[in-house]
Protein backbone atom coordinates (compact mmCIF):
# COMPACT_ATOMS: atom_id res chain seq x y z
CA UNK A 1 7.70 -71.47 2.72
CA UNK A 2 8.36 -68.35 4.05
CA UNK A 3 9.90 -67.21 7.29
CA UNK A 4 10.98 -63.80 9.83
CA UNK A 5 14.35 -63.17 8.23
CA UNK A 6 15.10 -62.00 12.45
CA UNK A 7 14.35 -63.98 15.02
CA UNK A 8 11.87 -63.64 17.60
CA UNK A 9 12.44 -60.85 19.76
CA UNK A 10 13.92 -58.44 17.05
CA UNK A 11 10.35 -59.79 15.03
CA UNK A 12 8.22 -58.38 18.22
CA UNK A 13 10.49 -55.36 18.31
CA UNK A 14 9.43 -54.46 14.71
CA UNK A 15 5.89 -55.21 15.44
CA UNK A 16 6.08 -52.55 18.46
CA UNK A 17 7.79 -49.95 16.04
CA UNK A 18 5.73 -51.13 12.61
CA UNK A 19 1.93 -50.64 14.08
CA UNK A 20 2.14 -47.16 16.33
CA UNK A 21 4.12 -45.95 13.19
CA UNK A 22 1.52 -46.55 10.79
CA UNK A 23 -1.40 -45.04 13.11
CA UNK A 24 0.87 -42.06 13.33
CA UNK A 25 1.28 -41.56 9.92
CA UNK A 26 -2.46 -41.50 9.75
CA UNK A 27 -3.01 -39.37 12.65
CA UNK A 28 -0.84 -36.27 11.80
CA UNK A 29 -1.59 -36.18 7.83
CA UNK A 30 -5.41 -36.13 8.72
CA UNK A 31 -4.58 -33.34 11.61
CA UNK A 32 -2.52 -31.79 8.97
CA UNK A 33 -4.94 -31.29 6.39
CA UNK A 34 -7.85 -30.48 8.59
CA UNK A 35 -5.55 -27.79 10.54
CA UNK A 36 -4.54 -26.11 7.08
CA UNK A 37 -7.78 -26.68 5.78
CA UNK A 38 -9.03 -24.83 8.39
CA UNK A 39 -6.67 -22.22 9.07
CA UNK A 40 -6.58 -21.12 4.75
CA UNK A 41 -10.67 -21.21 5.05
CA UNK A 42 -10.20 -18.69 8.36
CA UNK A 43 -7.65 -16.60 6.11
CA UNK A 44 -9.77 -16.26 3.22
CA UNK A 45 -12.84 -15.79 5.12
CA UNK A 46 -11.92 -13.08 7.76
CA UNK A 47 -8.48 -12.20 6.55
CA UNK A 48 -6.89 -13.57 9.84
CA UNK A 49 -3.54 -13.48 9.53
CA UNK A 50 -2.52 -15.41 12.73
CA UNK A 51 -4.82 -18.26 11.40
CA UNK A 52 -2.88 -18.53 8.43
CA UNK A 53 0.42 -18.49 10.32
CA UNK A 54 -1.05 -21.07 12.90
CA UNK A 55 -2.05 -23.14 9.85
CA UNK A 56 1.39 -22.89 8.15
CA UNK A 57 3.50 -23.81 11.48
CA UNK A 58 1.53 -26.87 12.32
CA UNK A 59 1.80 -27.77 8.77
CA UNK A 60 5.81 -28.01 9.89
CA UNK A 61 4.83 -29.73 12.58
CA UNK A 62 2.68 -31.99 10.94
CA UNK A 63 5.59 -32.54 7.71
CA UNK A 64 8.38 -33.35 10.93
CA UNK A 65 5.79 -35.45 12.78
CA UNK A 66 4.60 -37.74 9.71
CA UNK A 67 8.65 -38.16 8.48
CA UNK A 68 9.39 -39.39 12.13
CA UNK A 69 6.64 -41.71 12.04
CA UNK A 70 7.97 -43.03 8.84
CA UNK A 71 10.75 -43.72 9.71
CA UNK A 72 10.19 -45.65 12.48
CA UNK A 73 7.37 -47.76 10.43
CA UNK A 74 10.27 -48.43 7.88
CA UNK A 75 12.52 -49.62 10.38
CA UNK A 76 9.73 -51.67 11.59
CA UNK A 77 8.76 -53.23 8.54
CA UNK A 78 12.64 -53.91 8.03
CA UNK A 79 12.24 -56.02 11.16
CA UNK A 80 9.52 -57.74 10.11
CA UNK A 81 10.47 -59.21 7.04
CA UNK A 82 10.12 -62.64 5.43
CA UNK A 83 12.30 -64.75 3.21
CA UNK A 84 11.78 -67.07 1.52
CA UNK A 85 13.28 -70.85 2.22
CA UNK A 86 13.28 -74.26 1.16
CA UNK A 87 12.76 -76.32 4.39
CA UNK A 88 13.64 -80.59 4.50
CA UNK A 89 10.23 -82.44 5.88
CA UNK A 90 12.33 -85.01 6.90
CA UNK A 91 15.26 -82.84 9.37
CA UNK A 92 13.72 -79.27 9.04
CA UNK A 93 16.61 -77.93 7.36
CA UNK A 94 16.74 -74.83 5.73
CA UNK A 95 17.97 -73.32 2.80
CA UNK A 96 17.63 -70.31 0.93
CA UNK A 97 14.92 -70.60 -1.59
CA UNK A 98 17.45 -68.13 -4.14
């Protein structure tokens, strides 16, 4: 059987960290690519320079912004961890299953 190695409220806490984390994550590596994407096409294209350096900040941005995000899904996911245990049928006592 397998149970939240946390208990309840440090569970919903990891939940509330864990799920904006992972559409973060999504969010700023697809902005990411389609800003750089962009900004190198407008560089080749036109030779516009300020495109290019646009396109390489944000890609900062983006880098900062999707390690942030990571980090707050991992400490999420920490939170949100099972274990697993041996539990008694007859006095729901628990033990370790290792």
């Amino acid at each position: 059987m397998n149970k939240y190695r946390l208990g309840g409220p440090a569970v919903v806490i990891g939940y509330i960290f864990l799920i904006p984390s992972i559409l973060g994550m999504v969010l700023w590596a697809g902005l990411t690519i389609a800003v750089v994407a962009a900004g190198m096409d407008a560089t080749v294209k036109s030779k516009d320079v300020i495109g290019g350096i646009f396109a390489t900040a944000f890609a900062g941005v983006g880098a900062v912004a999707f390690v942030s995000c990571f980090v707050g899904g991992l400490l999420g996911f920490l939170l949100t961890m099972k274990k697993r245990v041996l539990e008694c049928s007859a006095c729901r006592a628990v033990v370790n299953a290792s």
